[in-house]
C-alpha atoms as a PDB file:
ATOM      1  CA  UNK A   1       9.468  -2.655   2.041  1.00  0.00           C
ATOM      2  CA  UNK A   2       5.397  -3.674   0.824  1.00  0.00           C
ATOM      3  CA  UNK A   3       3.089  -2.362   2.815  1.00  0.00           C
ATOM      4  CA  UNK A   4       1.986  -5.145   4.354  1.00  0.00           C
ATOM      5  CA  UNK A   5       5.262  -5.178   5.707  1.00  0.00           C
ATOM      6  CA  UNK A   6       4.866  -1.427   7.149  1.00  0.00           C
ATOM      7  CA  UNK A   7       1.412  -2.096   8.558  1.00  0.00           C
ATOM      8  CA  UNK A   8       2.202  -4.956  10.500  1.00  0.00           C
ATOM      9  CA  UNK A   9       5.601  -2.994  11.924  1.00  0.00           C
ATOM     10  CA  UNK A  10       3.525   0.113  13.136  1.00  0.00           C
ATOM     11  CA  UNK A  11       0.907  -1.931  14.391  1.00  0.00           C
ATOM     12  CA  UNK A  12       3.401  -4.316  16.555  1.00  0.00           C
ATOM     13  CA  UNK A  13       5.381  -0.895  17.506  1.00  0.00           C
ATOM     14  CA  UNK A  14       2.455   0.510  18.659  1.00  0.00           C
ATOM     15  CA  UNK A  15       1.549  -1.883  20.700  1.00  0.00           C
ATOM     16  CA  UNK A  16       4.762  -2.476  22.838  1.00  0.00           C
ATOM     17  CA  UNK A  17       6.812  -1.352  25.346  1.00  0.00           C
ATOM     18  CA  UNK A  18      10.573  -1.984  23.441  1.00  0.00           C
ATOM     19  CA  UNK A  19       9.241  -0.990  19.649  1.00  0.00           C
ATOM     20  CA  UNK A  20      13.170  -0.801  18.931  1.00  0.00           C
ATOM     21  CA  UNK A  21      13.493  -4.777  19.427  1.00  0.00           C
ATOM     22  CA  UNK A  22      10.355  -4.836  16.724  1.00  0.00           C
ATOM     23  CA  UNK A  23      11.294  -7.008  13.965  1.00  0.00           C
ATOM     24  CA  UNK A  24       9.040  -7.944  11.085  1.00  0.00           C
ATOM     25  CA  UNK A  25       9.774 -10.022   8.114  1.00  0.00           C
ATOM     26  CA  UNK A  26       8.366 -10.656   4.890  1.00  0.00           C
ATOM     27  CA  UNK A  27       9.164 -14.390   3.120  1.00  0.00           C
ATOM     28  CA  UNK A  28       7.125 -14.225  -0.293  1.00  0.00           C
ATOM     29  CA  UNK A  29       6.463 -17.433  -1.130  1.00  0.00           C
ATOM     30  CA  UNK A  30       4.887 -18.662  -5.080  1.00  0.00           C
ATOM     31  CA  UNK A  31       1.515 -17.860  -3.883  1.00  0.00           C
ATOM     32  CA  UNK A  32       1.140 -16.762  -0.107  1.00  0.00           C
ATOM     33  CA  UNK A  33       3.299 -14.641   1.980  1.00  0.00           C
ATOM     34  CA  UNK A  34       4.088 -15.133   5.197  1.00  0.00           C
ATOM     35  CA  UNK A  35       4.709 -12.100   7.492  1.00  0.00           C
ATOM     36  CA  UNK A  36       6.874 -12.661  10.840  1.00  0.00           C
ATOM     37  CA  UNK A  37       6.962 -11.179  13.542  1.00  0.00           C
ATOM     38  CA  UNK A  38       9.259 -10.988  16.511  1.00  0.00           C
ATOM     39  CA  UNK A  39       9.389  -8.723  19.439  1.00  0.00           C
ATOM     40  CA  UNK A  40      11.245  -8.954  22.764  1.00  0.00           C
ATOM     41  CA  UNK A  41      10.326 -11.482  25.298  1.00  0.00           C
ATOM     42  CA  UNK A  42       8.716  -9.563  27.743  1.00  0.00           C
ATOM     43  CA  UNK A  43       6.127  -7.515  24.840  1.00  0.00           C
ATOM     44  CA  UNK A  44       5.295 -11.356  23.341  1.00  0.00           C
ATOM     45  CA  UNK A  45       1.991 -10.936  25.548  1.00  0.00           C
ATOM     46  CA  UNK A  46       0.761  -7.634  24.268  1.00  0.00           C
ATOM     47  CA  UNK A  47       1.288  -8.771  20.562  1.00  0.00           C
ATOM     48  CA  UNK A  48      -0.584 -12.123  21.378  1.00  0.00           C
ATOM     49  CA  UNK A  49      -3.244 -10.315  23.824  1.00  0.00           C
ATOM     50  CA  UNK A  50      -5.534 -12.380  26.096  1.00  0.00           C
ATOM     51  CA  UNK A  51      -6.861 -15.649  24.617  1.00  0.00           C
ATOM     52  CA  UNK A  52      -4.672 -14.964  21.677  1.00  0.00           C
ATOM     53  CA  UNK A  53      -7.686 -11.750  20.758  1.00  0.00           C
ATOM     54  CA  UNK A  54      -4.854  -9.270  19.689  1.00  0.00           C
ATOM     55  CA  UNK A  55      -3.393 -11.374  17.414  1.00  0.00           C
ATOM     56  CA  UNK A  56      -6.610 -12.466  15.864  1.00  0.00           C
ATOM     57  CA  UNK A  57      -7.295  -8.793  15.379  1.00  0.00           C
ATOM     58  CA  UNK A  58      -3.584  -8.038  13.487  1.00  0.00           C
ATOM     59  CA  UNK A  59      -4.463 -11.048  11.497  1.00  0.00           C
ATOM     60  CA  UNK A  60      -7.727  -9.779  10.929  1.00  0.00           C
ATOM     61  CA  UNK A  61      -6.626  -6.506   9.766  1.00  0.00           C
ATOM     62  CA  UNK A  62      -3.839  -7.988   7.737  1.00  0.00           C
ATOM     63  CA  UNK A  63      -6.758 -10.123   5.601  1.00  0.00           C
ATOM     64  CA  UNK A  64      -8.013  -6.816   4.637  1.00  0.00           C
ATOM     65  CA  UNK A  65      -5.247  -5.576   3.292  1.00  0.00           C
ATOM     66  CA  UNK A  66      -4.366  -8.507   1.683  1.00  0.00           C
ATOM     67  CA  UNK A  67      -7.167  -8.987  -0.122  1.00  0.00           C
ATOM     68  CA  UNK A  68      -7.523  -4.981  -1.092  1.00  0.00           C
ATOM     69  CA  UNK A  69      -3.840  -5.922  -2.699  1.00  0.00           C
ATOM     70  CA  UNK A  70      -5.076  -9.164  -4.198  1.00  0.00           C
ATOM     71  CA  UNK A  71      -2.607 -11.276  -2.451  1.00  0.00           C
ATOM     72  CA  UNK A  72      -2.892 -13.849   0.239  1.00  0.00           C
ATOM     73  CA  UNK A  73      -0.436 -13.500   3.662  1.00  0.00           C
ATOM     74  CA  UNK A  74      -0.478 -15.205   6.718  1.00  0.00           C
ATOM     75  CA  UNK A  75       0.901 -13.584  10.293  1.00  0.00           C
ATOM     76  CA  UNK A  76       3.244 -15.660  11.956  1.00  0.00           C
ATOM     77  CA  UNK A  77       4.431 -14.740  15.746  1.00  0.00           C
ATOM     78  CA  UNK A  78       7.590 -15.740  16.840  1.00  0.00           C
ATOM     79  CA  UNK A  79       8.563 -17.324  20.095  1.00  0.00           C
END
């Protein structure tokens, strides 16, 4: 797994109430990579946060570490 990959999964376990039904995946594409995230129905709130604020903050933090690795990623939350 690439530690994007890892960060995103702790953070999105973290933040849940069902952190087994946490899935994150990783599609590397020629030069960005998206990271996708899904978690049960009833946690899709607590990922996204109000106004969409937590999300913006995982994205935030995932910049960071993207750009400490050189590489460009994207978070994408499913519904």
């Amino acid at each position: 797994m690439s530690e994007l990959k890892d960060l995103i999964e702790h953070i999105s376990k973290a933040l849940v109430d069902m952190p087994e039904k946490v899935e994150v995946r990783e599609v590397v594409g020629e030069q960005t990579t998206v990271i996708e995230v899904d978690v049960d129905e009833s946690d899709r709130g607590k990922v996204i946060g109000r106004d969409g604020k937590t999300a913006k903050a995982i994205r935030t933090i995932l910049n960071a570490a993207s750009t400490k690795l050189k590489k460009r990623s994207v978070l994408q939350i499913i519904e």
